[in-house]
N, C-alpha and C. Protein backbone atom coordinates (compact mmCIF):
# COMPACT_ATOMS: atom_id res chain seq x y z
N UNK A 1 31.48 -35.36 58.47
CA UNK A 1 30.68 -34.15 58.55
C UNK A 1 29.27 -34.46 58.03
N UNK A 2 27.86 -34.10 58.77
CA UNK A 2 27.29 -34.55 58.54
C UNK A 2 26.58 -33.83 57.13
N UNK A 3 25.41 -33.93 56.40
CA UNK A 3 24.79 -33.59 55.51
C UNK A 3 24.19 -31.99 55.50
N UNK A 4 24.14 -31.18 54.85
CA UNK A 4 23.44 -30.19 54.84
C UNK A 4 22.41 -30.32 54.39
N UNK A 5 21.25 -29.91 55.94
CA UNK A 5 20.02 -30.19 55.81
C UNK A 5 19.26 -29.48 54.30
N UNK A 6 17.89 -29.63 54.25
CA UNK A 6 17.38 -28.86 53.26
C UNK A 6 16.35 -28.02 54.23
N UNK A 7 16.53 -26.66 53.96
CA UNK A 7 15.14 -26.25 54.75
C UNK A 7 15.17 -24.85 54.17
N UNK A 8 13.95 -24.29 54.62
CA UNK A 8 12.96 -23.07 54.09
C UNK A 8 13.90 -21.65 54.42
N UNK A 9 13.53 -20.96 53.96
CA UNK A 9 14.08 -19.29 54.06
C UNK A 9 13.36 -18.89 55.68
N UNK A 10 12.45 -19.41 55.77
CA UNK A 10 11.67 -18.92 57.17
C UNK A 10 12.57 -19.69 58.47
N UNK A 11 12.59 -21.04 57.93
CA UNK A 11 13.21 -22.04 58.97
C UNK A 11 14.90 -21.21 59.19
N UNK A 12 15.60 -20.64 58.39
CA UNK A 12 17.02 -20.43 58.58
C UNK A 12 16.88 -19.26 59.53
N UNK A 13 15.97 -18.14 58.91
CA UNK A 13 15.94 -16.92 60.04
C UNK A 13 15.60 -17.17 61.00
N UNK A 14 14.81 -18.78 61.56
CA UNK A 14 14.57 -18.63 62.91
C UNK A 14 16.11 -19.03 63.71
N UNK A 15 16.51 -20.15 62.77
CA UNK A 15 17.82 -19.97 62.96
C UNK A 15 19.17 -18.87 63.59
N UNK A 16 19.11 -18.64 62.72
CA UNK A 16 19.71 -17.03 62.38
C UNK A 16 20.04 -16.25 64.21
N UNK A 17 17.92 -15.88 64.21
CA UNK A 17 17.58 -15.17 65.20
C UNK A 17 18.51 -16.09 66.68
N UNK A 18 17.84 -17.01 66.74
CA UNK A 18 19.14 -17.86 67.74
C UNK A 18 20.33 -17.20 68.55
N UNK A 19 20.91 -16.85 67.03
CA UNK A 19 22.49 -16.76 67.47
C UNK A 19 22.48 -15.01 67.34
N UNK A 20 21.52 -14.38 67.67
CA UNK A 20 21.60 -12.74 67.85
C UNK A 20 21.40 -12.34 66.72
N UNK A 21 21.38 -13.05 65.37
CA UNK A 21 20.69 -11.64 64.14
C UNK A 21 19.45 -11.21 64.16
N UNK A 22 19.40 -9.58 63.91
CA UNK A 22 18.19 -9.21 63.53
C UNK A 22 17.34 -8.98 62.48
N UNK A 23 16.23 -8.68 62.45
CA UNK A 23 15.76 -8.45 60.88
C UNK A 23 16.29 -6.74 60.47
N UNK A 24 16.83 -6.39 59.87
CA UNK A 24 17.32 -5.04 59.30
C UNK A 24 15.87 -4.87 58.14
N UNK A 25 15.88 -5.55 57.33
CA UNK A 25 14.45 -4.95 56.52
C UNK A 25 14.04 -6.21 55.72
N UNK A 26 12.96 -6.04 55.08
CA UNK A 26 12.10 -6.80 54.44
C UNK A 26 11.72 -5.98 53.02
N UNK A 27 12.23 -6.79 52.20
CA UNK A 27 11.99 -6.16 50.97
C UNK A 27 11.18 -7.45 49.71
N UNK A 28 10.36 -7.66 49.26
CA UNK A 28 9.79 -8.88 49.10
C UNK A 28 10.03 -9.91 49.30
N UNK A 29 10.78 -10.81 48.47
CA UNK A 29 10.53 -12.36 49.27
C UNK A 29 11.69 -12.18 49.66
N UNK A 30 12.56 -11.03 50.12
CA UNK A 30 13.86 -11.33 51.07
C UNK A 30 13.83 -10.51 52.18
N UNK A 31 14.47 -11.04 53.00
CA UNK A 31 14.84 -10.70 54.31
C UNK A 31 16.44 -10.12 54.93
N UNK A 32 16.46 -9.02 55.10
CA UNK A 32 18.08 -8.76 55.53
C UNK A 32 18.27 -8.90 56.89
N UNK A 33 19.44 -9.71 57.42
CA UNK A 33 19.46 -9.72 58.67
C UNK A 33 20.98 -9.13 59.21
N UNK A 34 21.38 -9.24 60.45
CA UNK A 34 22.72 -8.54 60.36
C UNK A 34 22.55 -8.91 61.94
N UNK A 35 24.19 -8.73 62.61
CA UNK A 35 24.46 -9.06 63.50
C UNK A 35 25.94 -8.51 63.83
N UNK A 36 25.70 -7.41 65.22
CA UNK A 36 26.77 -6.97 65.45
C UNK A 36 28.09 -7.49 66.61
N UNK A 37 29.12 -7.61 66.64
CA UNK A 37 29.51 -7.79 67.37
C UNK A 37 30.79 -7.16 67.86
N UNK A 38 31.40 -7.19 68.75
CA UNK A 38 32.93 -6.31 69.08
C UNK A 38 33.83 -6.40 67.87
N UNK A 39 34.08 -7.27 67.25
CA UNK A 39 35.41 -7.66 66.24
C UNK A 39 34.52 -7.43 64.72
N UNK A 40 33.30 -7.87 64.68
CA UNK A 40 32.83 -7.61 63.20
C UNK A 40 31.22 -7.28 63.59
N UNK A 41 30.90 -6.76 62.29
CA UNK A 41 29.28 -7.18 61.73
C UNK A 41 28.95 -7.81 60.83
N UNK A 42 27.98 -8.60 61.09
CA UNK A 42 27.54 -10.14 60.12
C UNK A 42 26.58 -9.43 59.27
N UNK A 43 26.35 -9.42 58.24
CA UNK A 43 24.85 -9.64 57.07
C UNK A 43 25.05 -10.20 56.30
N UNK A 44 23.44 -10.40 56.11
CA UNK A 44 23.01 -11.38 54.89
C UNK A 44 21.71 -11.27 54.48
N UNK A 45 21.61 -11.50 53.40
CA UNK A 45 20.15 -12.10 52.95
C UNK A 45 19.30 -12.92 52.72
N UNK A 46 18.66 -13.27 53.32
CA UNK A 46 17.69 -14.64 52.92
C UNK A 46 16.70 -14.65 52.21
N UNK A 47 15.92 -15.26 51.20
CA UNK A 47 15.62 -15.60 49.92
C UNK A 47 14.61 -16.45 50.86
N UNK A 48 12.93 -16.08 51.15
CA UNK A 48 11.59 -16.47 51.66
C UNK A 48 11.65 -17.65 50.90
N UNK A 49 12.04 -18.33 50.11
CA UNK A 49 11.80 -19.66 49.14
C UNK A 49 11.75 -20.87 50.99
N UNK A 50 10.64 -21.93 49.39
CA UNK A 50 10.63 -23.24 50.37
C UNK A 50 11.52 -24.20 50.83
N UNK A 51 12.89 -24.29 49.54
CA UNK A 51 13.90 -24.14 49.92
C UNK A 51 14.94 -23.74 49.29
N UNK A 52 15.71 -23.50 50.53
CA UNK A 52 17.07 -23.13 49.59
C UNK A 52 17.83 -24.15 48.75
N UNK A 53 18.51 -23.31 47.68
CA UNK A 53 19.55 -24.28 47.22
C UNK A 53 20.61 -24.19 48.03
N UNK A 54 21.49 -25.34 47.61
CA UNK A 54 22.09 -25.86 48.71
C UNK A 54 23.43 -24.55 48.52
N UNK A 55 23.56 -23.90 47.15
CA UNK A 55 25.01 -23.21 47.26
C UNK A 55 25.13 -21.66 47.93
N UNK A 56 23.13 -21.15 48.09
CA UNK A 56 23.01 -20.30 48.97
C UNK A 56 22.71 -20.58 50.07
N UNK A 57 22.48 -21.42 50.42
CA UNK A 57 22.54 -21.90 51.92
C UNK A 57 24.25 -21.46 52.61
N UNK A 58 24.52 -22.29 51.65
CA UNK A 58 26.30 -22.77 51.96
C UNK A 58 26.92 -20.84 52.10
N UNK A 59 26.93 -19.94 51.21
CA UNK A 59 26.86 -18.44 50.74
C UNK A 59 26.18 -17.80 52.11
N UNK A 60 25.15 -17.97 52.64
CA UNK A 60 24.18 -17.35 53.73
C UNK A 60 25.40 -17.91 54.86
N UNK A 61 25.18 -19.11 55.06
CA UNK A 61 26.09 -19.68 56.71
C UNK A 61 27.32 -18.86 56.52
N UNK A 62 28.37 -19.06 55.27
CA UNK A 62 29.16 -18.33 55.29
C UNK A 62 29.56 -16.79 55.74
N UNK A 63 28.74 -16.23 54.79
CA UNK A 63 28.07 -14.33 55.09
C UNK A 63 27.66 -15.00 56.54
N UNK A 64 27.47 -15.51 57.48
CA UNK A 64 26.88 -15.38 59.06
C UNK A 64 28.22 -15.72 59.98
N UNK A 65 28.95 -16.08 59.21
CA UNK A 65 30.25 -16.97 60.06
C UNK A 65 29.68 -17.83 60.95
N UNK A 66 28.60 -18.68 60.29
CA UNK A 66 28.56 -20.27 61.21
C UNK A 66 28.82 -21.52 59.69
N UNK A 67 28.94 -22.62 60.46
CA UNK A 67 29.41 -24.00 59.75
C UNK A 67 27.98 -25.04 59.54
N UNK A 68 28.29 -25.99 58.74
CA UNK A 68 27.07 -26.89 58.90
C UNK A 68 26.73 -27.18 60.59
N UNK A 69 27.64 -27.59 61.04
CA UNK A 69 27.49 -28.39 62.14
C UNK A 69 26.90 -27.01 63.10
N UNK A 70 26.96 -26.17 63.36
CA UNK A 70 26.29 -24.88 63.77
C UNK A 70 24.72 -24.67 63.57
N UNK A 71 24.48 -25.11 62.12
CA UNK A 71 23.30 -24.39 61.91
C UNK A 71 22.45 -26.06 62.00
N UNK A 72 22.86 -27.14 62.11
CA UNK A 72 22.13 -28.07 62.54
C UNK A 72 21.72 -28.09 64.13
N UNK A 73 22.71 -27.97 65.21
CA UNK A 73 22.64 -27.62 66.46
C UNK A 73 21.11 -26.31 66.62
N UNK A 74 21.33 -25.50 65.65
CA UNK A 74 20.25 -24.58 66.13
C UNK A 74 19.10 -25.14 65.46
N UNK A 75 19.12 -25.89 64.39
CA UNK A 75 17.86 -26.09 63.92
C UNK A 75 16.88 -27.34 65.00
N UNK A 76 17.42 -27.68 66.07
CA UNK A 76 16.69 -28.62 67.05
C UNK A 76 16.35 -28.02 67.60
């Protein structure tokens, strides 16, 4: 399994946006996003920092129901 990248609060929501989340609100350096679908709804929050630490990263993908290998695919 490969490495979990390091990257920005900006870089994940573009992410994010990708796979259908939206921005729900903006409240200083965070961002709520959410994502509906037939069986569930996804949210989360992202933290504008340059980067994340790696255990909210890991906490965010989770709260989104994607995997490393997911959020590397979107980050190309």
């Amino acid at each position: 399994m490969p490495k979990l990248p390091v990257i920005s609060g900006k870089e994940l929501i573009r992410a994010l946006k990708k796979v259908r989340f939206i921005e729900v609100r903006h409240k200083g350096s965070h961002v709520s996003l959410q994502k509906v679908t037939a069986e569930k709804t996804f949210k989360t929050v992202v933290p504008l920092h340059r980067e994340l630490a790696k255990g909210t990263l890991l906490d965010i993908l989770h709260q989104a129901g994607l995997n490393k290998d997911e959020l590397i695919e979107l980050l190309k």
